[in-house]
C-alpha atoms as a PDB file:
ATOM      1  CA  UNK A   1       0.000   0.000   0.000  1.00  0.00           C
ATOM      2  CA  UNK A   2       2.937   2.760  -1.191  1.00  0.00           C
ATOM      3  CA  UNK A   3       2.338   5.791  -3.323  1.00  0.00           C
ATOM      4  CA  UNK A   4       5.469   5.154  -5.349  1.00  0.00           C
ATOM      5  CA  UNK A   5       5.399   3.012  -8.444  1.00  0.00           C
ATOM      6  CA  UNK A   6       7.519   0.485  -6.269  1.00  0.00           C
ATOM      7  CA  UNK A   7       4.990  -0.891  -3.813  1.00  0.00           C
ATOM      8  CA  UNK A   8       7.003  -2.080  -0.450  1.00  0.00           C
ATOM      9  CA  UNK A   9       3.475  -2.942   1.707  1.00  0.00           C
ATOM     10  CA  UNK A  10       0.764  -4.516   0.222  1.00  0.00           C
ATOM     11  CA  UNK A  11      -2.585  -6.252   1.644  1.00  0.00           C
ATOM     12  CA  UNK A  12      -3.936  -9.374   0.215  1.00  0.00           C
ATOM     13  CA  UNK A  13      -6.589 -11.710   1.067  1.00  0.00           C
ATOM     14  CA  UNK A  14      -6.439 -14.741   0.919  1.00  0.00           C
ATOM     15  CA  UNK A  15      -9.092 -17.046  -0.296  1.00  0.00           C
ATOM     16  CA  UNK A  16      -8.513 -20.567  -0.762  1.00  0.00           C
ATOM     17  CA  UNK A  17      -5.087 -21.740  -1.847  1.00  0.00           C
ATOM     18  CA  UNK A  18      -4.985 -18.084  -3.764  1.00  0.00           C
ATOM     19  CA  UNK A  19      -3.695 -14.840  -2.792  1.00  0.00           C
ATOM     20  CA  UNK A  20      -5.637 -12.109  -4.334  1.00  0.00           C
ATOM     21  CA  UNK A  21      -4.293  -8.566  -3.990  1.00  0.00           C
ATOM     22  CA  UNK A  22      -6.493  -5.684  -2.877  1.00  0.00           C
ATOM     23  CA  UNK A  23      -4.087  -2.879  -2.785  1.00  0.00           C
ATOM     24  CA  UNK A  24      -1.266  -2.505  -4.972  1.00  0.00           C
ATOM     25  CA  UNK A  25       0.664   0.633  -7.037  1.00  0.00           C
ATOM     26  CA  UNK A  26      -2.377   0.120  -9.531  1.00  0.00           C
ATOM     27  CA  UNK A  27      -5.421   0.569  -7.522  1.00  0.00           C
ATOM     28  CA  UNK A  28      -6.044   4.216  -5.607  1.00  0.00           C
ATOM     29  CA  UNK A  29      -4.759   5.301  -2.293  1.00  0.00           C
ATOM     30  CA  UNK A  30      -6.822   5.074   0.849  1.00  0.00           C
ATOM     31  CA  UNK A  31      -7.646   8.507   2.675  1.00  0.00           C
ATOM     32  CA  UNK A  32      -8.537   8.499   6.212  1.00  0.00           C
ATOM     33  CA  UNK A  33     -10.581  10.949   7.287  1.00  0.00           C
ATOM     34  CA  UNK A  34      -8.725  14.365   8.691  1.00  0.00           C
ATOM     35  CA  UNK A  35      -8.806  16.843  11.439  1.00  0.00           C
ATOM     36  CA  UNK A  36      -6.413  19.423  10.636  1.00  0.00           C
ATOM     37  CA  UNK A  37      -6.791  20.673  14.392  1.00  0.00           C
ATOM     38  CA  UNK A  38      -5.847  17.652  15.633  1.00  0.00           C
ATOM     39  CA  UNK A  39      -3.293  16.460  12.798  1.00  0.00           C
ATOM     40  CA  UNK A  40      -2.044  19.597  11.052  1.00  0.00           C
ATOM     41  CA  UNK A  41       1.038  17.174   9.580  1.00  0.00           C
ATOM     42  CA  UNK A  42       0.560  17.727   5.706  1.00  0.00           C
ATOM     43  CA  UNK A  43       1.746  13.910   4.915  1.00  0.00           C
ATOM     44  CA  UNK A  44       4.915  12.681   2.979  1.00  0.00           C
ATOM     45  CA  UNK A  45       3.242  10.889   0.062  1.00  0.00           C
ATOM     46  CA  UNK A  46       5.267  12.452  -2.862  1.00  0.00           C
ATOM     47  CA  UNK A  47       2.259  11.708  -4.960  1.00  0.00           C
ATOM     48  CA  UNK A  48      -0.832  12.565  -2.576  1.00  0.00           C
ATOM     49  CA  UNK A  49       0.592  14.381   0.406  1.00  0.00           C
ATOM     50  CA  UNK A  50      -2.051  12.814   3.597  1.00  0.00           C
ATOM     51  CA  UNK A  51      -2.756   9.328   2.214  1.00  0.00           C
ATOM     52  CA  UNK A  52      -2.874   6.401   4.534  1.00  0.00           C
ATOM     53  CA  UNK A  53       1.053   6.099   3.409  1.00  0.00           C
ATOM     54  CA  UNK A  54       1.439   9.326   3.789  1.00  0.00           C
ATOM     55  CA  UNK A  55       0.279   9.692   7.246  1.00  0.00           C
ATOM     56  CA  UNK A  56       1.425   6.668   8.834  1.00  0.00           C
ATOM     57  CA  UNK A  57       3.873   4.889   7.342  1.00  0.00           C
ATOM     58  CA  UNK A  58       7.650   4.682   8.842  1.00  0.00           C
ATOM     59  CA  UNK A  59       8.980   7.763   6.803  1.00  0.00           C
ATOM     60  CA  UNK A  60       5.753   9.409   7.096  1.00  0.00           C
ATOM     61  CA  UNK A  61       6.248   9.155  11.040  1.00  0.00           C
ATOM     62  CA  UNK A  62       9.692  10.250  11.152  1.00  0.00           C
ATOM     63  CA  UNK A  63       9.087  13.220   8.913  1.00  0.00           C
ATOM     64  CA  UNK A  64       6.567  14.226  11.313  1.00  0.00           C
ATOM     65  CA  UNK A  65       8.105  13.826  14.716  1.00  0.00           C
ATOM     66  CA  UNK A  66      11.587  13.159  13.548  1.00  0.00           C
ATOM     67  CA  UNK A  67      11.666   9.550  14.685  1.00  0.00           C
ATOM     68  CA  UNK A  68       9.881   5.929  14.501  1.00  0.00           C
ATOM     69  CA  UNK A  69       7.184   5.715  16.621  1.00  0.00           C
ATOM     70  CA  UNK A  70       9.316   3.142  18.608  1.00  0.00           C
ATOM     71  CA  UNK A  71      12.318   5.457  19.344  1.00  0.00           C
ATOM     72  CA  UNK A  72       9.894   8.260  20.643  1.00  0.00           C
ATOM     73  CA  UNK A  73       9.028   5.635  23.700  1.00  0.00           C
ATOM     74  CA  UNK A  74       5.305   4.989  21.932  1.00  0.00           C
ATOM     75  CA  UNK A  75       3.411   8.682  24.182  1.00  0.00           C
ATOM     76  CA  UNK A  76      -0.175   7.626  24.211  1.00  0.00           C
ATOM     77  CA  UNK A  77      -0.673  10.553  21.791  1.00  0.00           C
ATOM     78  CA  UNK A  78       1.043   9.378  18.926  1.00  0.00           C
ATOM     79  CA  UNK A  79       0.139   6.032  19.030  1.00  0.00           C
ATOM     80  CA  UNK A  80      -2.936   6.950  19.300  1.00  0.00           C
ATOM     81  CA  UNK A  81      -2.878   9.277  15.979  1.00  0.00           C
ATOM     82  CA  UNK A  82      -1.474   6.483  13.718  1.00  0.00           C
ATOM     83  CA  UNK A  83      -3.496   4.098  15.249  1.00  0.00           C
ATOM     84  CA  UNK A  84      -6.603   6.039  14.604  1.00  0.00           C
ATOM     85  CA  UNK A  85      -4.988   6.010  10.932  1.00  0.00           C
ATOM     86  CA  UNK A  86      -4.454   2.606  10.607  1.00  0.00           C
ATOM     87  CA  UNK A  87      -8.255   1.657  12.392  1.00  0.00           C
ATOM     88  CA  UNK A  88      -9.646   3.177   9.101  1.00  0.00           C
ATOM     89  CA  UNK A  89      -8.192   1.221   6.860  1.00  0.00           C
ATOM     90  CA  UNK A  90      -9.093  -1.912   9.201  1.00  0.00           C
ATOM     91  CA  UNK A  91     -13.100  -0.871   9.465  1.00  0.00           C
ATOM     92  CA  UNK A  92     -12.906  -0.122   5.621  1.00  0.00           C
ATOM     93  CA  UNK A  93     -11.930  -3.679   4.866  1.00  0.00           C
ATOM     94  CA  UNK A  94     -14.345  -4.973   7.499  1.00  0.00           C
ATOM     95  CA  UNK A  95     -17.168  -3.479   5.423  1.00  0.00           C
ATOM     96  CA  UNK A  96     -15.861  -3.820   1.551  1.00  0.00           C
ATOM     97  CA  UNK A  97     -14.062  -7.555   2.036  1.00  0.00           C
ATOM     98  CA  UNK A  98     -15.317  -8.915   5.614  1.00  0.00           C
ATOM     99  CA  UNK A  99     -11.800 -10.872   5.298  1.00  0.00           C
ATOM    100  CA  UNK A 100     -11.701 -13.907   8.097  1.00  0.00           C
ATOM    101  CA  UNK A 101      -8.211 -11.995   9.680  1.00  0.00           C
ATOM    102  CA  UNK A 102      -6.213  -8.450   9.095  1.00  0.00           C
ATOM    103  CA  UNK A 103      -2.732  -9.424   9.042  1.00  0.00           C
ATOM    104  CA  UNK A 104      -0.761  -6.260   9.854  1.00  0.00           C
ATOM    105  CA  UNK A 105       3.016  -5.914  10.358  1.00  0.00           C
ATOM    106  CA  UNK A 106       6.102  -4.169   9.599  1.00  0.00           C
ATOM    107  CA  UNK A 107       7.980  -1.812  11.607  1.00  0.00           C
ATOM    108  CA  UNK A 108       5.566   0.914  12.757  1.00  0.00           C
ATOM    109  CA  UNK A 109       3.402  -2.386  13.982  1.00  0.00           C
ATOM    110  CA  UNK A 110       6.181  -3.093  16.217  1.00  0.00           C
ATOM    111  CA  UNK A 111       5.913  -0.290  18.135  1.00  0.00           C
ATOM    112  CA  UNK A 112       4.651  -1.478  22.085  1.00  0.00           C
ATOM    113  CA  UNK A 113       0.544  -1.040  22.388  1.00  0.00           C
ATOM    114  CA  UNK A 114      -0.333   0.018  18.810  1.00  0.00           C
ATOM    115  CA  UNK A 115      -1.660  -3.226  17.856  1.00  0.00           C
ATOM    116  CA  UNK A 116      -3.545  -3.044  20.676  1.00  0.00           C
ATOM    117  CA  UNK A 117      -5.196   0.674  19.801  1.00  0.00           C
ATOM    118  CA  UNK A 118      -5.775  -0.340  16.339  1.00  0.00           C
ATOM    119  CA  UNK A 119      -8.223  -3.540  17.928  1.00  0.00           C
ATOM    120  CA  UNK A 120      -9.788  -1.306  19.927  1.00  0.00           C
ATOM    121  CA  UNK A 121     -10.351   1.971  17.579  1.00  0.00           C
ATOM    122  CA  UNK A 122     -11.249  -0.419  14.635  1.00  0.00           C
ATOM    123  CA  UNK A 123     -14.068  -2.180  17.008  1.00  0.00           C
ATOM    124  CA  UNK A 124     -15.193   1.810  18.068  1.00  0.00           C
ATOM    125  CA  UNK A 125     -15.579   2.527  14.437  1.00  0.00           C
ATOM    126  CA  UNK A 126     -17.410  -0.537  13.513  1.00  0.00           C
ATOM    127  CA  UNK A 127     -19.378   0.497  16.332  1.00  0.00           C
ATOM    128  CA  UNK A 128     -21.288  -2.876  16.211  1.00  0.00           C
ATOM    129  CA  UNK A 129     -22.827  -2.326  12.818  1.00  0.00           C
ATOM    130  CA  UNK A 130     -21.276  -5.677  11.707  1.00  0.00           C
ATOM    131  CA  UNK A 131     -21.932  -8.684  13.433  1.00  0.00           C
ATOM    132  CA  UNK A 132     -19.978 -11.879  12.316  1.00  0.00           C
ATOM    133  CA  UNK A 133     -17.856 -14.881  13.829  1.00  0.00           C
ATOM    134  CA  UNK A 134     -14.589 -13.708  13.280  1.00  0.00           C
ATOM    135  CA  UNK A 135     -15.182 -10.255  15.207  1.00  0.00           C
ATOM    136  CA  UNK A 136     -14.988 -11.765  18.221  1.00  0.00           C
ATOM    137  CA  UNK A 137     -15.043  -8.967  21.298  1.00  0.00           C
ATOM    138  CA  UNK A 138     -11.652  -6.872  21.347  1.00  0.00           C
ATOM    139  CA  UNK A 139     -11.080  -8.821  17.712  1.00  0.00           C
ATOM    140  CA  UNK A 140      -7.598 -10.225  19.394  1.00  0.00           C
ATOM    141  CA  UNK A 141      -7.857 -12.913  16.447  1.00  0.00           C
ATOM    142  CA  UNK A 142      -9.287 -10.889  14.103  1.00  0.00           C
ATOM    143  CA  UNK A 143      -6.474  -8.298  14.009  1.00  0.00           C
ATOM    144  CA  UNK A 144      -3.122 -10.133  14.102  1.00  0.00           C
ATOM    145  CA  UNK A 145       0.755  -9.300  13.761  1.00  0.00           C
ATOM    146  CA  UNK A 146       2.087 -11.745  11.427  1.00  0.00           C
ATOM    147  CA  UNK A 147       2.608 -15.376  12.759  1.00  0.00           C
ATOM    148  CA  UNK A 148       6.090 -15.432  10.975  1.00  0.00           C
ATOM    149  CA  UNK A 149       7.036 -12.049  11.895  1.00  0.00           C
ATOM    150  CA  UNK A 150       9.952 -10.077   9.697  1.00  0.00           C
ATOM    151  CA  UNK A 151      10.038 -13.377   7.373  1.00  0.00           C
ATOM    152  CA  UNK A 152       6.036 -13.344   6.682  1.00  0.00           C
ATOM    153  CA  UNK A 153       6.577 -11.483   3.054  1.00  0.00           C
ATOM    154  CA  UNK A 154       9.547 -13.427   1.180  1.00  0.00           C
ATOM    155  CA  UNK A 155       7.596 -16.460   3.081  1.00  0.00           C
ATOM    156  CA  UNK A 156       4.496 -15.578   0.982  1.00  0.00           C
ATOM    157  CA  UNK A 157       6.755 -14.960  -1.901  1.00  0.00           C
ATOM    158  CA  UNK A 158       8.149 -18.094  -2.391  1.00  0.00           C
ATOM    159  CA  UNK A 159       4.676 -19.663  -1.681  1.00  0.00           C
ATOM    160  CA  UNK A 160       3.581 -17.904  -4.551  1.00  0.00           C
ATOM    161  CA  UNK A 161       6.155 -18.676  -6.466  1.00  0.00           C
ATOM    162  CA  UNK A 162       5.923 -22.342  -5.738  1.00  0.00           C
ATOM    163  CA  UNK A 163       1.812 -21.922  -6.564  1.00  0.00           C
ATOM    164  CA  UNK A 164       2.231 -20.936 -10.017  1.00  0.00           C
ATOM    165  CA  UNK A 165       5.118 -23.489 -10.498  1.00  0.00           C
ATOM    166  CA  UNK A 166       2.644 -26.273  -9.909  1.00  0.00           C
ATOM    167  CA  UNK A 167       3.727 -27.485  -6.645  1.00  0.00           C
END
Protein backbone atom coordinates (compact mmCIF):
# COMPACT_ATOMS: atom_id res chain seq x y z
CA UNK A 1 0.00 0.00 0.00
CA UNK A 2 2.94 2.76 -1.19
CA UNK A 3 2.34 5.79 -3.32
CA UNK A 4 5.47 5.15 -5.35
CA UNK A 5 5.40 3.01 -8.44
CA UNK A 6 7.52 0.48 -6.27
CA UNK A 7 4.99 -0.89 -3.81
CA UNK A 8 7.00 -2.08 -0.45
CA UNK A 9 3.48 -2.94 1.71
CA UNK A 10 0.76 -4.52 0.22
CA UNK A 11 -2.59 -6.25 1.64
CA UNK A 12 -3.94 -9.37 0.21
CA UNK A 13 -6.59 -11.71 1.07
CA UNK A 14 -6.44 -14.74 0.92
CA UNK A 15 -9.09 -17.05 -0.30
CA UNK A 16 -8.51 -20.57 -0.76
CA UNK A 17 -5.09 -21.74 -1.85
CA UNK A 18 -4.99 -18.08 -3.76
CA UNK A 19 -3.69 -14.84 -2.79
CA UNK A 20 -5.64 -12.11 -4.33
CA UNK A 21 -4.29 -8.57 -3.99
CA UNK A 22 -6.49 -5.68 -2.88
CA UNK A 23 -4.09 -2.88 -2.79
CA UNK A 24 -1.27 -2.51 -4.97
CA UNK A 25 0.66 0.63 -7.04
CA UNK A 26 -2.38 0.12 -9.53
CA UNK A 27 -5.42 0.57 -7.52
CA UNK A 28 -6.04 4.22 -5.61
CA UNK A 29 -4.76 5.30 -2.29
CA UNK A 30 -6.82 5.07 0.85
CA UNK A 31 -7.65 8.51 2.68
CA UNK A 32 -8.54 8.50 6.21
CA UNK A 33 -10.58 10.95 7.29
CA UNK A 34 -8.73 14.36 8.69
CA UNK A 35 -8.81 16.84 11.44
CA UNK A 36 -6.41 19.42 10.64
CA UNK A 37 -6.79 20.67 14.39
CA UNK A 38 -5.85 17.65 15.63
CA UNK A 39 -3.29 16.46 12.80
CA UNK A 40 -2.04 19.60 11.05
CA UNK A 41 1.04 17.17 9.58
CA UNK A 42 0.56 17.73 5.71
CA UNK A 43 1.75 13.91 4.91
CA UNK A 44 4.92 12.68 2.98
CA UNK A 45 3.24 10.89 0.06
CA UNK A 46 5.27 12.45 -2.86
CA UNK A 47 2.26 11.71 -4.96
CA UNK A 48 -0.83 12.56 -2.58
CA UNK A 49 0.59 14.38 0.41
CA UNK A 50 -2.05 12.81 3.60
CA UNK A 51 -2.76 9.33 2.21
CA UNK A 52 -2.87 6.40 4.53
CA UNK A 53 1.05 6.10 3.41
CA UNK A 54 1.44 9.33 3.79
CA UNK A 55 0.28 9.69 7.25
CA UNK A 56 1.42 6.67 8.83
CA UNK A 57 3.87 4.89 7.34
CA UNK A 58 7.65 4.68 8.84
CA UNK A 59 8.98 7.76 6.80
CA UNK A 60 5.75 9.41 7.10
CA UNK A 61 6.25 9.16 11.04
CA UNK A 62 9.69 10.25 11.15
CA UNK A 63 9.09 13.22 8.91
CA UNK A 64 6.57 14.23 11.31
CA UNK A 65 8.10 13.83 14.72
CA UNK A 66 11.59 13.16 13.55
CA UNK A 67 11.67 9.55 14.68
CA UNK A 68 9.88 5.93 14.50
CA UNK A 69 7.18 5.72 16.62
CA UNK A 70 9.32 3.14 18.61
CA UNK A 71 12.32 5.46 19.34
CA UNK A 72 9.89 8.26 20.64
CA UNK A 73 9.03 5.63 23.70
CA UNK A 74 5.30 4.99 21.93
CA UNK A 75 3.41 8.68 24.18
CA UNK A 76 -0.18 7.63 24.21
CA UNK A 77 -0.67 10.55 21.79
CA UNK A 78 1.04 9.38 18.93
CA UNK A 79 0.14 6.03 19.03
CA UNK A 80 -2.94 6.95 19.30
CA UNK A 81 -2.88 9.28 15.98
CA UNK A 82 -1.47 6.48 13.72
CA UNK A 83 -3.50 4.10 15.25
CA UNK A 84 -6.60 6.04 14.60
CA UNK A 85 -4.99 6.01 10.93
CA UNK A 86 -4.45 2.61 10.61
CA UNK A 87 -8.25 1.66 12.39
CA UNK A 88 -9.65 3.18 9.10
CA UNK A 89 -8.19 1.22 6.86
CA UNK A 90 -9.09 -1.91 9.20
CA UNK A 91 -13.10 -0.87 9.47
CA UNK A 92 -12.91 -0.12 5.62
CA UNK A 93 -11.93 -3.68 4.87
CA UNK A 94 -14.35 -4.97 7.50
CA UNK A 95 -17.17 -3.48 5.42
CA UNK A 96 -15.86 -3.82 1.55
CA UNK A 97 -14.06 -7.56 2.04
CA UNK A 98 -15.32 -8.92 5.61
CA UNK A 99 -11.80 -10.87 5.30
CA UNK A 100 -11.70 -13.91 8.10
CA UNK A 101 -8.21 -12.00 9.68
CA UNK A 102 -6.21 -8.45 9.09
CA UNK A 103 -2.73 -9.42 9.04
CA UNK A 104 -0.76 -6.26 9.85
CA UNK A 105 3.02 -5.91 10.36
CA UNK A 106 6.10 -4.17 9.60
CA UNK A 107 7.98 -1.81 11.61
CA UNK A 108 5.57 0.91 12.76
CA UNK A 109 3.40 -2.39 13.98
CA UNK A 110 6.18 -3.09 16.22
CA UNK A 111 5.91 -0.29 18.14
CA UNK A 112 4.65 -1.48 22.09
CA UNK A 113 0.54 -1.04 22.39
CA UNK A 114 -0.33 0.02 18.81
CA UNK A 115 -1.66 -3.23 17.86
CA UNK A 116 -3.54 -3.04 20.68
CA UNK A 117 -5.20 0.67 19.80
CA UNK A 118 -5.78 -0.34 16.34
CA UNK A 119 -8.22 -3.54 17.93
CA UNK A 120 -9.79 -1.31 19.93
CA UNK A 121 -10.35 1.97 17.58
CA UNK A 122 -11.25 -0.42 14.63
CA UNK A 123 -14.07 -2.18 17.01
CA UNK A 124 -15.19 1.81 18.07
CA UNK A 125 -15.58 2.53 14.44
CA UNK A 126 -17.41 -0.54 13.51
CA UNK A 127 -19.38 0.50 16.33
CA UNK A 128 -21.29 -2.88 16.21
CA UNK A 129 -22.83 -2.33 12.82
CA UNK A 130 -21.28 -5.68 11.71
CA UNK A 131 -21.93 -8.68 13.43
CA UNK A 132 -19.98 -11.88 12.32
CA UNK A 133 -17.86 -14.88 13.83
CA UNK A 134 -14.59 -13.71 13.28
CA UNK A 135 -15.18 -10.25 15.21
CA UNK A 136 -14.99 -11.77 18.22
CA UNK A 137 -15.04 -8.97 21.30
CA UNK A 138 -11.65 -6.87 21.35
CA UNK A 139 -11.08 -8.82 17.71
CA UNK A 140 -7.60 -10.23 19.39
CA UNK A 141 -7.86 -12.91 16.45
CA UNK A 142 -9.29 -10.89 14.10
CA UNK A 143 -6.47 -8.30 14.01
CA UNK A 144 -3.12 -10.13 14.10
CA UNK A 145 0.76 -9.30 13.76
CA UNK A 146 2.09 -11.74 11.43
CA UNK A 147 2.61 -15.38 12.76
CA UNK A 148 6.09 -15.43 10.98
CA UNK A 149 7.04 -12.05 11.89
CA UNK A 150 9.95 -10.08 9.70
CA UNK A 151 10.04 -13.38 7.37
CA UNK A 152 6.04 -13.34 6.68
CA UNK A 153 6.58 -11.48 3.05
CA UNK A 154 9.55 -13.43 1.18
CA UNK A 155 7.60 -16.46 3.08
CA UNK A 156 4.50 -15.58 0.98
CA UNK A 157 6.76 -14.96 -1.90
CA UNK A 158 8.15 -18.09 -2.39
CA UNK A 159 4.68 -19.66 -1.68
CA UNK A 160 3.58 -17.90 -4.55
CA UNK A 161 6.15 -18.68 -6.47
CA UNK A 162 5.92 -22.34 -5.74
CA UNK A 163 1.81 -21.92 -6.56
CA UNK A 164 2.23 -20.94 -10.02
CA UNK A 165 5.12 -23.49 -10.50
CA UNK A 166 2.64 -26.27 -9.91
CA UNK A 167 3.73 -27.48 -6.65
Amino acid sequence: MRCSTKPAHSASLRVARSVLPIFSRKRPPAWPPLTIAADPFEGSCPYHGDCLEGLAAGPAIIARWGQSLSELGSPSDKIELIADYIAHLAANLVLLHMPDRLIFGGGVMKAPGLLQAVRRLTEVKLGGYVRAPQLDPGLEQFIVAPALGDHAGITGAIELGRMAAGQ
